[in-house]
C-alpha atoms as a PDB file:
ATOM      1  CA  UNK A   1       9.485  -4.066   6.267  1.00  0.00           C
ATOM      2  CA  UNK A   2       6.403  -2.887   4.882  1.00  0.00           C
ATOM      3  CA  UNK A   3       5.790   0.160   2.366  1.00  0.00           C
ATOM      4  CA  UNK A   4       2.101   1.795   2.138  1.00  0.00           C
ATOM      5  CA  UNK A   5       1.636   3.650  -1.186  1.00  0.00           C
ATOM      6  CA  UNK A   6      -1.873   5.351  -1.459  1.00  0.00           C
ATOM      7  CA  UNK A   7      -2.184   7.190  -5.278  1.00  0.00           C
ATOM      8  CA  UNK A   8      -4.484  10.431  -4.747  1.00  0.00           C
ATOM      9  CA  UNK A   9      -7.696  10.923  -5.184  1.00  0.00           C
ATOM     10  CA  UNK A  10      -8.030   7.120  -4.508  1.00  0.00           C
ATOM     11  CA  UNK A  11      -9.784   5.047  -1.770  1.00  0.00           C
ATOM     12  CA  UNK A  12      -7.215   2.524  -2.398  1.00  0.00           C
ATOM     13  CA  UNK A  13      -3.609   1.465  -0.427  1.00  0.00           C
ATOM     14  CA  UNK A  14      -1.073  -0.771  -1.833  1.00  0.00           C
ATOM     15  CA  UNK A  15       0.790  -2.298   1.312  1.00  0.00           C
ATOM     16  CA  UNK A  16       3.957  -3.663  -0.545  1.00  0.00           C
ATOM     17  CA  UNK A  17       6.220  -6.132   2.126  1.00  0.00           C
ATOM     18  CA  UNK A  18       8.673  -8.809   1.784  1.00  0.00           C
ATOM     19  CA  UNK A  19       7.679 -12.087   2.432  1.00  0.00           C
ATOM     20  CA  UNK A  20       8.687 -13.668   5.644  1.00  0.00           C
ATOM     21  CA  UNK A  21       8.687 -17.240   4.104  1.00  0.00           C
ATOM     22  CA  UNK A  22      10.847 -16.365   0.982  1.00  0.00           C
ATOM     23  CA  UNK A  23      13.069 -13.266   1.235  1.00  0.00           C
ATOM     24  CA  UNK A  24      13.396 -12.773  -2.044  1.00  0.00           C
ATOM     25  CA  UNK A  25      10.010 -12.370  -3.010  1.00  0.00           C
ATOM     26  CA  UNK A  26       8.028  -9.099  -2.785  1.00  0.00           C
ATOM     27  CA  UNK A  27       4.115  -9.186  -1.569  1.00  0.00           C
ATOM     28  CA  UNK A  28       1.437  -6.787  -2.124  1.00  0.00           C
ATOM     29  CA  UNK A  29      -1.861  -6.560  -0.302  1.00  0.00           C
ATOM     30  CA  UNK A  30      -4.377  -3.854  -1.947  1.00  0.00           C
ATOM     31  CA  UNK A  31      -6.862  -1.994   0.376  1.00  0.00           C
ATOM     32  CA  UNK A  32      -9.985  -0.505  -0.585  1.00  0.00           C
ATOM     33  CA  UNK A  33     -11.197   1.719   1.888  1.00  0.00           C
ATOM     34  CA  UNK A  34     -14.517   3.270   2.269  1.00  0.00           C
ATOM     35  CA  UNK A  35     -15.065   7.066   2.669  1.00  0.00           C
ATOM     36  CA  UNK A  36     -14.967   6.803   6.560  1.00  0.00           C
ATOM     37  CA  UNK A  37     -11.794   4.844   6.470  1.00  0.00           C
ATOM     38  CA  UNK A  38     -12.845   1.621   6.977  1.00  0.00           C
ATOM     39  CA  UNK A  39     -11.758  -1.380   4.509  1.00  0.00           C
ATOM     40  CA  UNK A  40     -14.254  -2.324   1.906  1.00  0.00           C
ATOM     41  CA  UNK A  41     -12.712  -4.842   0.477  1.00  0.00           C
ATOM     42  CA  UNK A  42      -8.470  -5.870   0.053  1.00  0.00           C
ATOM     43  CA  UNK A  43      -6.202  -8.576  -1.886  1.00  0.00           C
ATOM     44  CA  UNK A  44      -3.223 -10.443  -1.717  1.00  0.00           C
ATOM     45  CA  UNK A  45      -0.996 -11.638  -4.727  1.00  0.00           C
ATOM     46  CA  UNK A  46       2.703 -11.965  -5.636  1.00  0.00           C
ATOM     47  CA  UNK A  47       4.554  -8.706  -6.750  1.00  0.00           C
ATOM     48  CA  UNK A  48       7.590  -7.770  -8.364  1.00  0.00           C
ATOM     49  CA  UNK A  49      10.442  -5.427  -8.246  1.00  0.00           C
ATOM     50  CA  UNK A  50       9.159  -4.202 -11.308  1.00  0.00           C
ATOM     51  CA  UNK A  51       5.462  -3.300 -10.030  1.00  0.00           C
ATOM     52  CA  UNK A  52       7.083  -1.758  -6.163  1.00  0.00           C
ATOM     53  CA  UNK A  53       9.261   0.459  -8.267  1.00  0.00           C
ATOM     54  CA  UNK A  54       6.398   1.925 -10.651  1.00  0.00           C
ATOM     55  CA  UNK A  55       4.713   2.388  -7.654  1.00  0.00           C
ATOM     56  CA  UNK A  56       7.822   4.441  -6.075  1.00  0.00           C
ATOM     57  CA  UNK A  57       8.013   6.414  -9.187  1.00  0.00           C
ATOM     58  CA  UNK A  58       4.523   7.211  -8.578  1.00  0.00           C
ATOM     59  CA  UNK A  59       5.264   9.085  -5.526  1.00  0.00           C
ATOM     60  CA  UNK A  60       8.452  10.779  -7.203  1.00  0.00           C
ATOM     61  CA  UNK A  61       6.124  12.251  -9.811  1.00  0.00           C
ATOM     62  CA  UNK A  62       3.269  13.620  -7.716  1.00  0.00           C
ATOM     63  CA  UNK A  63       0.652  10.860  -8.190  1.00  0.00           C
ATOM     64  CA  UNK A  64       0.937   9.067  -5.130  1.00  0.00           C
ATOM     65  CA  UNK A  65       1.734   9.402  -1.340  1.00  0.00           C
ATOM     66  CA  UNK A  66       3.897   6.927   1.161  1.00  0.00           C
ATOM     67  CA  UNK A  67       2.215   6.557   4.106  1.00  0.00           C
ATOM     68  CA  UNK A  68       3.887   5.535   7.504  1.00  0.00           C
ATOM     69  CA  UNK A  69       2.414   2.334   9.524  1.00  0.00           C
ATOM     70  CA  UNK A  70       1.670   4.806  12.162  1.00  0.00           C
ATOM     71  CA  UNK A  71      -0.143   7.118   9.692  1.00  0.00           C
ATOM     72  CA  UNK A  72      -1.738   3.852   8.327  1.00  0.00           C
ATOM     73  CA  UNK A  73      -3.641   2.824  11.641  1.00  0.00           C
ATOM     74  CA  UNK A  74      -4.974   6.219  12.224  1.00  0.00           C
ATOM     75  CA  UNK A  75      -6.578   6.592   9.006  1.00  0.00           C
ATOM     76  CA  UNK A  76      -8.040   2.743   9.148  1.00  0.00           C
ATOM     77  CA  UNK A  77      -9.184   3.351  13.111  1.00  0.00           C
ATOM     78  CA  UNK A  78      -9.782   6.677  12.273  1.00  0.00           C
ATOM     79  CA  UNK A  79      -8.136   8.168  14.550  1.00  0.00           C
END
């Protein structure tokens, strides 16, 4: 399962998942996306509980937005 968190007024989408290799360990891949959609530039690394949590409070306080896959793939193909 994957979780897109995009904080607003940011070009930038934080794709948490779990990995498929080890269960118990959390990935994030970070997108930066140009004004038109399309990715600039993105990262992989190692997460934590810790860091996919902040980011869940983010959206409970207004700072940030959880965006479905489907809503994902129309705003990288722009469609």
């Amino acid at each position: 399962m994957s979780i897109f968190i995009r904080p607003h007024e940011s070009n930038n989408v934080f794709c948490f998942y779990e990995d498929i290799d080890n269960p118990n360990l959390i990935k994030t891949i970070s997108y930066q996306l140009d004004t038109d959609g399309t990715i600039k530039s993105q990262w992989e690394k190692t997460s934590n509980l810790k860091q996919l949590l902040g980011a869940i409070k983010s959206i409970e306080a207004g700072k940030a937005e959880l965006i479905s896959e489907k809503n994902w793939q129309k705003l990288i193909l722009n469609k």
